[in-house]
PDB file of N, CA and C in Angstrom:
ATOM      1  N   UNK A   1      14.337   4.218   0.338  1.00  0.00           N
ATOM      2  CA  UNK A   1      13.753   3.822  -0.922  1.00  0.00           C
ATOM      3  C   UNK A   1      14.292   4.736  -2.020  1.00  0.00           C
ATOM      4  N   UNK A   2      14.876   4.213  -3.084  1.00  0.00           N
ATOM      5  CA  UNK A   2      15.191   5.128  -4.545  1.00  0.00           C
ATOM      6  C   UNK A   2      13.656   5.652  -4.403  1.00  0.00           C
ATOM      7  N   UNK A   3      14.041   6.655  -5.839  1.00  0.00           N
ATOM      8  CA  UNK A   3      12.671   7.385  -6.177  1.00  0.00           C
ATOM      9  C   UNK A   3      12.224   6.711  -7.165  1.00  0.00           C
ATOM     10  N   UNK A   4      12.788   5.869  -7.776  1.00  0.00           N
ATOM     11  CA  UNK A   4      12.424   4.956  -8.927  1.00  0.00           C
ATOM     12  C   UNK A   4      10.915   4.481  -8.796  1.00  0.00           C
ATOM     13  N   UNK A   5      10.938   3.579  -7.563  1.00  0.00           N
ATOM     14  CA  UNK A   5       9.224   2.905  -7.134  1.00  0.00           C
ATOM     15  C   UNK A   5       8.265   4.271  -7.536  1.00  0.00           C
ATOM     16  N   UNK A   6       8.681   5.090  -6.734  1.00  0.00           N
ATOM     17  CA  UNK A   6       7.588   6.747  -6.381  1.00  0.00           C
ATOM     18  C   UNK A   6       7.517   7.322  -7.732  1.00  0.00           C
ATOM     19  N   UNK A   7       8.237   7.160  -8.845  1.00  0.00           N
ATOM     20  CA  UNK A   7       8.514   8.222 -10.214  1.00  0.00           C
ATOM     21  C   UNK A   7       7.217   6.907 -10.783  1.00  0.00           C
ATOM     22  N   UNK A   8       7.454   5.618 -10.535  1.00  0.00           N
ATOM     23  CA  UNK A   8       6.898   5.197 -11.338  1.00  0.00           C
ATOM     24  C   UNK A   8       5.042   4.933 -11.309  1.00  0.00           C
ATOM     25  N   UNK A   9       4.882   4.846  -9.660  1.00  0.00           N
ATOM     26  CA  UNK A   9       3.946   4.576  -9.290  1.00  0.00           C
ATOM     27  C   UNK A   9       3.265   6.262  -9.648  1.00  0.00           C
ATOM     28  N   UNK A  10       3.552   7.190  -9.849  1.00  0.00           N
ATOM     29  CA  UNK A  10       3.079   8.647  -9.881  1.00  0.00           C
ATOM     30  C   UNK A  10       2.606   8.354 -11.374  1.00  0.00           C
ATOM     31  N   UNK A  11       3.593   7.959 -12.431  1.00  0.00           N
ATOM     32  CA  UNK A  11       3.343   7.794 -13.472  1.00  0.00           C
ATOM     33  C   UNK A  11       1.948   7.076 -14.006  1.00  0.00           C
ATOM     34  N   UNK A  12       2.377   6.062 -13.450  1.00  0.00           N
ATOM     35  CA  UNK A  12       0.695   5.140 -13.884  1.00  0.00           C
ATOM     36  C   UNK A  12      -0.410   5.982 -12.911  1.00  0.00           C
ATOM     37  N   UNK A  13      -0.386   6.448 -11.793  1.00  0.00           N
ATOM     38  CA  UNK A  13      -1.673   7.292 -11.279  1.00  0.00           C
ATOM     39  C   UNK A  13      -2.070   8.472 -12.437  1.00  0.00           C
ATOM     40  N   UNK A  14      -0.939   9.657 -12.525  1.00  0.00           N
ATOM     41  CA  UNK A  14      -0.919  10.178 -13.936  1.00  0.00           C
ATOM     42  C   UNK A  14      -1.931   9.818 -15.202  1.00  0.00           C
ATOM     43  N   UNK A  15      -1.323   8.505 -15.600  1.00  0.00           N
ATOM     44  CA  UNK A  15      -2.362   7.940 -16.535  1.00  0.00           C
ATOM     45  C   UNK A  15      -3.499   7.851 -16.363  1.00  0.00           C
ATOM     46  N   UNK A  16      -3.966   7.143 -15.171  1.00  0.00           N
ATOM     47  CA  UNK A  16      -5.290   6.706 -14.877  1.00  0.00           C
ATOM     48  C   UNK A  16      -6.028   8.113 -14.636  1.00  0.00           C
ATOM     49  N   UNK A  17      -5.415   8.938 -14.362  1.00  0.00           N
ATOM     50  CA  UNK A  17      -6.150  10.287 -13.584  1.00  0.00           C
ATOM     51  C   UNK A  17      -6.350  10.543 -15.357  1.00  0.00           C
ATOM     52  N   UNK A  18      -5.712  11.067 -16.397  1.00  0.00           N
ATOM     53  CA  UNK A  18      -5.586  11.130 -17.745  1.00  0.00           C
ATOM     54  C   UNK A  18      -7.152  10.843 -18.215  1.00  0.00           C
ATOM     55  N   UNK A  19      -6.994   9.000 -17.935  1.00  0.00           N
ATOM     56  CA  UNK A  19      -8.069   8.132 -18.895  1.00  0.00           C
ATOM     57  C   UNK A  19      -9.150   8.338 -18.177  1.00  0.00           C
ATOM     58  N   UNK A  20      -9.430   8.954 -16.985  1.00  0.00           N
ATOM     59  CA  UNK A  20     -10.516   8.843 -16.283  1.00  0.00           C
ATOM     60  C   UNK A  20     -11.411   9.928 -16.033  1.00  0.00           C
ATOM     61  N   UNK A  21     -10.372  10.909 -17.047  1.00  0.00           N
ATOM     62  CA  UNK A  21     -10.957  12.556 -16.725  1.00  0.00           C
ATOM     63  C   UNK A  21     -11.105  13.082 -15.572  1.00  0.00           C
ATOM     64  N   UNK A  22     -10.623  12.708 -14.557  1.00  0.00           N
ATOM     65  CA  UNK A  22     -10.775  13.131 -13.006  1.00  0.00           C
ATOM     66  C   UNK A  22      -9.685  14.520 -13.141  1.00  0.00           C
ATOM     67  N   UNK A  23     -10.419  15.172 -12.096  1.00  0.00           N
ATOM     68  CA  UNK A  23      -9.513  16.767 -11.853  1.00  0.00           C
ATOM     69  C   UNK A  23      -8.503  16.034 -10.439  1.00  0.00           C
ATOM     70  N   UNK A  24      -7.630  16.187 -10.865  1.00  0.00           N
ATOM     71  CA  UNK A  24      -6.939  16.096  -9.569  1.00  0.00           C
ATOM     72  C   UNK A  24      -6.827  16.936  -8.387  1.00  0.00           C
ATOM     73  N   UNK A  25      -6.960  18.309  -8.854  1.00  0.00           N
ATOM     74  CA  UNK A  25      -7.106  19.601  -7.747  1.00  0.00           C
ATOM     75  C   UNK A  25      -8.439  19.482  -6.784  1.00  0.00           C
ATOM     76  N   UNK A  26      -9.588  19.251  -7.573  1.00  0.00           N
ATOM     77  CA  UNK A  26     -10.952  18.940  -7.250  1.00  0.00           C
ATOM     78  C   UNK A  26     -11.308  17.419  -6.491  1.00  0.00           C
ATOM     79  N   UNK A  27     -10.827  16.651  -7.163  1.00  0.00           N
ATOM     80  CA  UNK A  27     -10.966  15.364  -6.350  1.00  0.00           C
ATOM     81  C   UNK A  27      -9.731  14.310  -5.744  1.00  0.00           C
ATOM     82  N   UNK A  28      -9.297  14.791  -4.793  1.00  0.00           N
ATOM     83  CA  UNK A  28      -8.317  14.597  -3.570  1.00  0.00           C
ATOM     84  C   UNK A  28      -8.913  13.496  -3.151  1.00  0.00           C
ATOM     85  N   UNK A  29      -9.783  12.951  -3.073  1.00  0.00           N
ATOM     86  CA  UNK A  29     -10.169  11.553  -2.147  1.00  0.00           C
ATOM     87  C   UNK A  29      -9.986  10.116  -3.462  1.00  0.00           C
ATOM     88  N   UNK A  30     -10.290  10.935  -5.007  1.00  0.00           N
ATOM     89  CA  UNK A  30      -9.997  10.116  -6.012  1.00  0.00           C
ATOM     90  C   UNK A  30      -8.595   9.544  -5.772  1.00  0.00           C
ATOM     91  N   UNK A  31      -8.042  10.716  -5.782  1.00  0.00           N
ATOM     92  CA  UNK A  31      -6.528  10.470  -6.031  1.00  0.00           C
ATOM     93  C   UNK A  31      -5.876   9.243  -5.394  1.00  0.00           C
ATOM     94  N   UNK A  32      -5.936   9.952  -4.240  1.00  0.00           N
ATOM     95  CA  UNK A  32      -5.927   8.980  -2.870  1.00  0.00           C
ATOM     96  C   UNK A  32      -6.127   7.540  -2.795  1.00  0.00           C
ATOM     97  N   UNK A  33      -7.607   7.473  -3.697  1.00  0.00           N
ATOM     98  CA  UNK A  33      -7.764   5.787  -3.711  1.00  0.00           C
ATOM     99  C   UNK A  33      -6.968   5.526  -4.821  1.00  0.00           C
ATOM    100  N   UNK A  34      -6.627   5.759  -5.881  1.00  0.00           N
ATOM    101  CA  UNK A  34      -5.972   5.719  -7.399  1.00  0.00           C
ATOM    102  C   UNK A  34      -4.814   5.271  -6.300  1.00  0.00           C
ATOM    103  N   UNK A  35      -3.721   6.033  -5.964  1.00  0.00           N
ATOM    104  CA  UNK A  35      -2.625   5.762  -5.301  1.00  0.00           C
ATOM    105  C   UNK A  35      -2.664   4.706  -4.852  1.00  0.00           C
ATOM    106  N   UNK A  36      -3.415   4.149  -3.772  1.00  0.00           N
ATOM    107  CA  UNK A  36      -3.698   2.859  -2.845  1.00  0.00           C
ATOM    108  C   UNK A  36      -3.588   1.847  -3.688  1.00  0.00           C
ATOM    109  N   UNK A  37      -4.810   2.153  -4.798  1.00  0.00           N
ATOM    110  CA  UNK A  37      -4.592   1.096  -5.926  1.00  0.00           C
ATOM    111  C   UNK A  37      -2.943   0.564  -6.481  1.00  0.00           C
ATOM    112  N   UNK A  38      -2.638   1.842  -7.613  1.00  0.00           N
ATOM    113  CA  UNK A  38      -1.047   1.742  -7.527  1.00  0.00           C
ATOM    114  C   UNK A  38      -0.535   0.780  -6.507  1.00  0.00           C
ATOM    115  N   UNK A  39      -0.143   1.321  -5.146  1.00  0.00           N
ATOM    116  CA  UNK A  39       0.751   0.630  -4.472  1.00  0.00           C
ATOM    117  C   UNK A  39       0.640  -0.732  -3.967  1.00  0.00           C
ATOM    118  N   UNK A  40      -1.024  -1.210  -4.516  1.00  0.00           N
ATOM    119  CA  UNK A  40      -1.226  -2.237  -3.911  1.00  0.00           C
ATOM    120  C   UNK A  40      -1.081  -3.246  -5.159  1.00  0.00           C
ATOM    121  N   UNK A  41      -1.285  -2.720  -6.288  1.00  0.00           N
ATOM    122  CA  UNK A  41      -0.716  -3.374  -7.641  1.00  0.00           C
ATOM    123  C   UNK A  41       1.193  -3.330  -7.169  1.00  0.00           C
ATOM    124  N   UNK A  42       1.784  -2.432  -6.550  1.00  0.00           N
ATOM    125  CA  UNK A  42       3.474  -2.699  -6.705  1.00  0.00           C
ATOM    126  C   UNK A  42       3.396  -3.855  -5.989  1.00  0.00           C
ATOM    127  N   UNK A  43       2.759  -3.687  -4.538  1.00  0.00           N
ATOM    128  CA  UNK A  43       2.639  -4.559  -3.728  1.00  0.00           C
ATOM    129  C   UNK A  43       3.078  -6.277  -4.014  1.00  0.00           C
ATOM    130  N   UNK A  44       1.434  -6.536  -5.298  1.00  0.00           N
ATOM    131  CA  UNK A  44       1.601  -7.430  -5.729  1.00  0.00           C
ATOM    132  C   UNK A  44       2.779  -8.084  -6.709  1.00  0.00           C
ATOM    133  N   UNK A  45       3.459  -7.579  -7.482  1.00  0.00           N
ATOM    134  CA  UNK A  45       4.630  -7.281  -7.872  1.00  0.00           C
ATOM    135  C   UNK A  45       5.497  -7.995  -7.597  1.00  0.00           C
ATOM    136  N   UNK A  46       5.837  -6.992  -6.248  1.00  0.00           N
ATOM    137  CA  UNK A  46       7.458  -7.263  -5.165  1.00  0.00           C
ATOM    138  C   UNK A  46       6.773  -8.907  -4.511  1.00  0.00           C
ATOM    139  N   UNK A  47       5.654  -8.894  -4.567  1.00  0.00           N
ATOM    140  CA  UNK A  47       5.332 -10.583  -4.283  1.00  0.00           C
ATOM    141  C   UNK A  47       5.672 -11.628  -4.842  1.00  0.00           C
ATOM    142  N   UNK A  48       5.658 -11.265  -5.698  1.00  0.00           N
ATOM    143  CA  UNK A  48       5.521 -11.918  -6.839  1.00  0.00           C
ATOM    144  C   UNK A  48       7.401 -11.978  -7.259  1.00  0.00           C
ATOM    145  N   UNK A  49       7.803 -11.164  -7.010  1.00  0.00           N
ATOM    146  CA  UNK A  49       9.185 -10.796  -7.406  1.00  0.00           C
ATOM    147  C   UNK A  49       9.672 -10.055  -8.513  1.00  0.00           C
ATOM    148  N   UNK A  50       8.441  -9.465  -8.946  1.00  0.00           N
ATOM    149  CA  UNK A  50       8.929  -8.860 -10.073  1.00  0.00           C
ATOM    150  C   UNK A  50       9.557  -7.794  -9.779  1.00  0.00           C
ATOM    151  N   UNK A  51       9.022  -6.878  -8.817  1.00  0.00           N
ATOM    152  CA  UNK A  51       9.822  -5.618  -8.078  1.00  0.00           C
ATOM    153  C   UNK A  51      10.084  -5.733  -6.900  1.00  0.00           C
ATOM    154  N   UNK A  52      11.376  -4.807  -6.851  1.00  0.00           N
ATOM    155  CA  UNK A  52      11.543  -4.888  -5.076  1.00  0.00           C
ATOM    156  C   UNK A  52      10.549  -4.121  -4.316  1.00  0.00           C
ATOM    157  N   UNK A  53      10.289  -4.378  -2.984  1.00  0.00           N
ATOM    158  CA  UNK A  53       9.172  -4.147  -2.364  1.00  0.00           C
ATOM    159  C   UNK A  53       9.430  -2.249  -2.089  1.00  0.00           C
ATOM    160  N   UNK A  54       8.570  -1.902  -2.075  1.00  0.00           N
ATOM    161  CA  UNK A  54       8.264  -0.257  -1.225  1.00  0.00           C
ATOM    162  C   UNK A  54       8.833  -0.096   0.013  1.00  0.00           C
ATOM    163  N   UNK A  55       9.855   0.172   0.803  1.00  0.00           N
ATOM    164  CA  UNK A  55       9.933   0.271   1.858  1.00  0.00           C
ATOM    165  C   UNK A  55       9.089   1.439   2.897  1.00  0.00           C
ATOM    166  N   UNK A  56       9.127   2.408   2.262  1.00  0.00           N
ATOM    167  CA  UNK A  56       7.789   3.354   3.082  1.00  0.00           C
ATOM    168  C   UNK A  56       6.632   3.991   2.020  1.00  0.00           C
ATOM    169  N   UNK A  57       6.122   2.606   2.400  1.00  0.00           N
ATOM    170  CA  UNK A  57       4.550   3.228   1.648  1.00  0.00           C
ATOM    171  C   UNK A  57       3.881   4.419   1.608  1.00  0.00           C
ATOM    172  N   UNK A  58       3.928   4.808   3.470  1.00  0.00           N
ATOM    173  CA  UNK A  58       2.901   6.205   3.984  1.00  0.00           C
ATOM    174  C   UNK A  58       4.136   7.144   2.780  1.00  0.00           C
ATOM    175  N   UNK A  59       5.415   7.037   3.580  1.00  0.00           N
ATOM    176  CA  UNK A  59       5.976   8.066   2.889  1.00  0.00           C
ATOM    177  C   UNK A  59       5.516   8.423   0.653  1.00  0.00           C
ATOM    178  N   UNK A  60       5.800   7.159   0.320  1.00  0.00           N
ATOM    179  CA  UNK A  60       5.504   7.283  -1.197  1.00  0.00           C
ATOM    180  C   UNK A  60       4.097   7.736  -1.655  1.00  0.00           C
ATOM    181  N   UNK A  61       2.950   6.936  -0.565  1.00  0.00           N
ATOM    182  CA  UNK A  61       1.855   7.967  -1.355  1.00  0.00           C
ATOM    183  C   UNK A  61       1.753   9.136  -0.664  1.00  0.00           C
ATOM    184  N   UNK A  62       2.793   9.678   0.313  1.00  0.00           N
ATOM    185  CA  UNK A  62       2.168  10.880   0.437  1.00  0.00           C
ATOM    186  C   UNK A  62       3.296  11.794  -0.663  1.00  0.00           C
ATOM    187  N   UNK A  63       4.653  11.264  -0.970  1.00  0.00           N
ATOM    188  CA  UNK A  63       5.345  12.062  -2.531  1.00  0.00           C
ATOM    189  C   UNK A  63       4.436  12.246  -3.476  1.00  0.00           C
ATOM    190  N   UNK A  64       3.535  10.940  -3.887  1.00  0.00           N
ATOM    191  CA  UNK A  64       2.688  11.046  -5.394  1.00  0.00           C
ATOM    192  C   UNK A  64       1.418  11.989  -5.150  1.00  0.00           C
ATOM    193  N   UNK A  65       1.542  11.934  -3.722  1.00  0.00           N
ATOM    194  CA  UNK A  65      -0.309  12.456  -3.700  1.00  0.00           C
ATOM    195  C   UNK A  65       0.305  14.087  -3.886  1.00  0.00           C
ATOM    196  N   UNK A  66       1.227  14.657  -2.643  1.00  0.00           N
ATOM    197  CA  UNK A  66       1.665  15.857  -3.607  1.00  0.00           C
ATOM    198  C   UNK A  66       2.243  16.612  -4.786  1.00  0.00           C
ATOM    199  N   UNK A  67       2.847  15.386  -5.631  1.00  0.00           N
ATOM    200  CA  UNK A  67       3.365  15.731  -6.711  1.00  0.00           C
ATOM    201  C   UNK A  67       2.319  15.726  -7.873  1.00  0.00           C
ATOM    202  N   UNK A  68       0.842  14.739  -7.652  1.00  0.00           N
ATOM    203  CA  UNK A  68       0.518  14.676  -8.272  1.00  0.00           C
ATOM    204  C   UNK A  68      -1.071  15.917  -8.160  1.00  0.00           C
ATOM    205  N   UNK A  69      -1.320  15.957  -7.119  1.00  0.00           N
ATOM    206  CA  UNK A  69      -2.631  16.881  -6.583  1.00  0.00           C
ATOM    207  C   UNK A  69      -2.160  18.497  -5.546  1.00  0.00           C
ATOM    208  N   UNK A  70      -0.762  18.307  -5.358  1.00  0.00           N
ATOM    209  CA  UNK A  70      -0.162  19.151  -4.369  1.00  0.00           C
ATOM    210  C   UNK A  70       0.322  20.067  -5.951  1.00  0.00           C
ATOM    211  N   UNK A  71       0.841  20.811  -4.294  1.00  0.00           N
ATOM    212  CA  UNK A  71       2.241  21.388  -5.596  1.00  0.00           C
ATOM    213  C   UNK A  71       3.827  21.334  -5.485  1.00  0.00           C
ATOM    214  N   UNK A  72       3.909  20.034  -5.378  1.00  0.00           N
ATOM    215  CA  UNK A  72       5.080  18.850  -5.426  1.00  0.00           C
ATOM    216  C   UNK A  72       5.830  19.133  -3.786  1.00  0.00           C
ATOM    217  N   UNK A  73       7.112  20.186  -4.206  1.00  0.00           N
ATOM    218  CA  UNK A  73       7.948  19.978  -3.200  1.00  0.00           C
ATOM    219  C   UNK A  73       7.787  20.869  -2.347  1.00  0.00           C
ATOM    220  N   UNK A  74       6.774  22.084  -2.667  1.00  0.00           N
ATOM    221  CA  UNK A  74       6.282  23.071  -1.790  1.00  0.00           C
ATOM    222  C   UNK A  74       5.218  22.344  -0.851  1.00  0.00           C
ATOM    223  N   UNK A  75       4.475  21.505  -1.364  1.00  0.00           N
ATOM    224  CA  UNK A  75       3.423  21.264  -0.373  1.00  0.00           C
ATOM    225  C   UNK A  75       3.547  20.940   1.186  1.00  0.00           C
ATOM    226  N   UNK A  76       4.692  20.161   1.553  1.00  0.00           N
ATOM    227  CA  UNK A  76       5.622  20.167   2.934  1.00  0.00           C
ATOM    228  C   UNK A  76       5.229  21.329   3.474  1.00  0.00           C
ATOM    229  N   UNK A  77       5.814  22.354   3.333  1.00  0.00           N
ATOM    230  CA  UNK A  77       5.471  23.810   3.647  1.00  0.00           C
ATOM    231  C   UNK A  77       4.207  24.231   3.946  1.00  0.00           C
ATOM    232  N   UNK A  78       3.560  24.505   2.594  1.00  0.00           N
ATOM    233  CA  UNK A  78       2.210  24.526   2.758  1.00  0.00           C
ATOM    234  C   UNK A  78       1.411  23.869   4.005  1.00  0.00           C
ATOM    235  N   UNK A  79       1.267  22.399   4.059  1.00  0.00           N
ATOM    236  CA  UNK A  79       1.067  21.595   5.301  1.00  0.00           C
ATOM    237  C   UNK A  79       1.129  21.895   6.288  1.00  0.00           C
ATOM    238  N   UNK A  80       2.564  22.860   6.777  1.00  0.00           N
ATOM    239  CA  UNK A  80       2.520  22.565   8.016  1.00  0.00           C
ATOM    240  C   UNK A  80       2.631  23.803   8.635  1.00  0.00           C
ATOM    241  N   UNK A  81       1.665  23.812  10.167  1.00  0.00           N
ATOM    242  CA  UNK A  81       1.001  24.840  10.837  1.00  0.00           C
ATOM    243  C   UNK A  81       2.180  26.248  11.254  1.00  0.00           C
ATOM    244  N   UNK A  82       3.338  25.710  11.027  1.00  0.00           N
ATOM    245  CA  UNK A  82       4.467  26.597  11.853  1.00  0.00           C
ATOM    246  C   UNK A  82       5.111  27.443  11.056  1.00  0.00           C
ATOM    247  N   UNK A  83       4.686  27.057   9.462  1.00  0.00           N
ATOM    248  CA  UNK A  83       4.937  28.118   8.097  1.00  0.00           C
ATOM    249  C   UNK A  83       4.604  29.145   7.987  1.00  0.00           C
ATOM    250  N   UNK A  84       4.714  30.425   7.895  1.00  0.00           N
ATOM    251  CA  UNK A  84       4.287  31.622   7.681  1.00  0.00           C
ATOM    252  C   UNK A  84       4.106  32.062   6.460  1.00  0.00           C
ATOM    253  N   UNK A  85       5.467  32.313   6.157  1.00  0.00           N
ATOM    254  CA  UNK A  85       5.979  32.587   4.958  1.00  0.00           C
ATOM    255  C   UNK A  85       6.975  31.616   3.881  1.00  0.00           C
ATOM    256  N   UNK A  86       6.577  31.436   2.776  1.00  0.00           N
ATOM    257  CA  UNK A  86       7.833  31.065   1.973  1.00  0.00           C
ATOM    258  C   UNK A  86       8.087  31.861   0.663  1.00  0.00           C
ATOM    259  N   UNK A  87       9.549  31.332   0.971  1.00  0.00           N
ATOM    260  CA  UNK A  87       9.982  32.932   0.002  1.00  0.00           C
ATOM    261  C   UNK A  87      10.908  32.041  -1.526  1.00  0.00           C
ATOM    262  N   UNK A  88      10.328  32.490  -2.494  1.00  0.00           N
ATOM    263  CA  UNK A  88      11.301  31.561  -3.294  1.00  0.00           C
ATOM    264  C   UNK A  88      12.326  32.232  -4.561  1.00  0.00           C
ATOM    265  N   UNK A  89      13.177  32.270  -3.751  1.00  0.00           N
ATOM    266  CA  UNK A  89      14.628  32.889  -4.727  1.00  0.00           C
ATOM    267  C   UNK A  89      15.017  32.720  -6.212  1.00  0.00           C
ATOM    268  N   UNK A  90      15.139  31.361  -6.239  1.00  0.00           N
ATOM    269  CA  UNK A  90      15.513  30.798  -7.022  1.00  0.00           C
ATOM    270  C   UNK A  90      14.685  29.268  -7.090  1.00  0.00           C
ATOM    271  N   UNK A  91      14.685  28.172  -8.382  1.00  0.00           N
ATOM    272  CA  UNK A  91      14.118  27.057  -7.992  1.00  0.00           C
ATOM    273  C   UNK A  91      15.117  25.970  -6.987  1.00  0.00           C
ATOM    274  N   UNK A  92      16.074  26.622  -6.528  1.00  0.00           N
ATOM    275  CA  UNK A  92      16.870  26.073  -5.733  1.00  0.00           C
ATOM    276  C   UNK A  92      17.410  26.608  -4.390  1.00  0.00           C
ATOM    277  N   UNK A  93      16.583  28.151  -4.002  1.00  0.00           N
ATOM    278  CA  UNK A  93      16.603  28.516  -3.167  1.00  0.00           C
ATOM    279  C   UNK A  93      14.891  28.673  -2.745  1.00  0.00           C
ATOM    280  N   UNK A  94      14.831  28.059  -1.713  1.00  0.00           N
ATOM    281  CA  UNK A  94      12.773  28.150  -1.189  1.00  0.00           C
ATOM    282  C   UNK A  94      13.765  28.332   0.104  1.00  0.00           C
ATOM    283  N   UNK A  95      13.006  29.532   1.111  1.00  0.00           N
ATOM    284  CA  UNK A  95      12.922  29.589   2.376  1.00  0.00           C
ATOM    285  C   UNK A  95      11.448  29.451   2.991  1.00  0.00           C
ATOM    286  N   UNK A  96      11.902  28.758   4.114  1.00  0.00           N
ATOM    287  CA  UNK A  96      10.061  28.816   4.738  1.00  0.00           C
ATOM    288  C   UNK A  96      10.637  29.643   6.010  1.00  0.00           C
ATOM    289  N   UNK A  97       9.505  30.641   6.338  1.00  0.00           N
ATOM    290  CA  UNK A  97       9.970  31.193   7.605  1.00  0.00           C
ATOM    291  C   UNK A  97       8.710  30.681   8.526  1.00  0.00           C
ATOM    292  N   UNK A  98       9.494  30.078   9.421  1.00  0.00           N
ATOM    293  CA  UNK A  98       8.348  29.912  10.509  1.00  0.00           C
ATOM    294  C   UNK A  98       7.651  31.060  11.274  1.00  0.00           C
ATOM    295  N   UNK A  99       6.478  30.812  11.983  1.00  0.00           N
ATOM    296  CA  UNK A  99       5.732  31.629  12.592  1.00  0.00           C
ATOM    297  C   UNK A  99       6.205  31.771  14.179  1.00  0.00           C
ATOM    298  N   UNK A 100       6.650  33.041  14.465  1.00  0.00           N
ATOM    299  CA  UNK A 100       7.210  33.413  15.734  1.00  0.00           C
ATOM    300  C   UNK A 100       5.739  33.176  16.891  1.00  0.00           C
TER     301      UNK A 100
END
C-alpha cells in the first residue's frame, strides 16, 4: 500500500480528534474507534470507486493509531517486549538494542 491512503486517513482522524476535543494520549480506545470509522468511510469509497481499496487495514490503523496517539516511528520499539534500550543519534540514526 502507498502511504497516500494512511497520510490521508490520519489526516481526517487528526481533524475529528481537533473538533471533538478528545486528548489523544488519554483516550486510546477513542482513537481507535475514530480510525475504524475513517477506514470504514475509505472502505466505502474504494466501493464505490472513488478510491482504491486499503490493502492492509490492520497494518494502516495500526500506522495512524501510532502516529497519531503513539510516538510515530518509535512506537514499534516501544511495543515490543525484546527492546531494552533505544538510542537515538541522529533523526536518521535510532538503534534499538535488544534485551540479552
Amino acid at each position: 500500500m502507498t502511504a497516500e491512503p494512511a497520510t490521508r486517513i490520519e489526516t481526517d482522524v487528526r481533524r475529528r480528534i481537533r473538533e471533538s476535543g478528545m486528548d489523544p494520549a488519554r483516550d486510546v480506545a477513542g482513537v481507535r474507534a475514530l480510525i475504524t470509522e475513517e477506514l470504514a468511510a475509505w472502505d466505502r469509497r474504494a466501493l464505490a470507486g472513488v478510491e482504491a481499496p486499503v490493502a492492509d487495514a490492520v497494518g494502516t490503523a495500526k500506522r495512524v493509531l501510532d502516529n497519531v496517539a503513539g510516538l510515530g516511528p518509535l512506537q514499534p520499539y516501544l511495543d515490543d517486549p525484546e527492546i531494552e534500550e533505544i538510542w537515538i543519534n541522529a533523526p536518521s540514526q535510532v538503534l534499538a538494542i535488544p534485551t540479552f
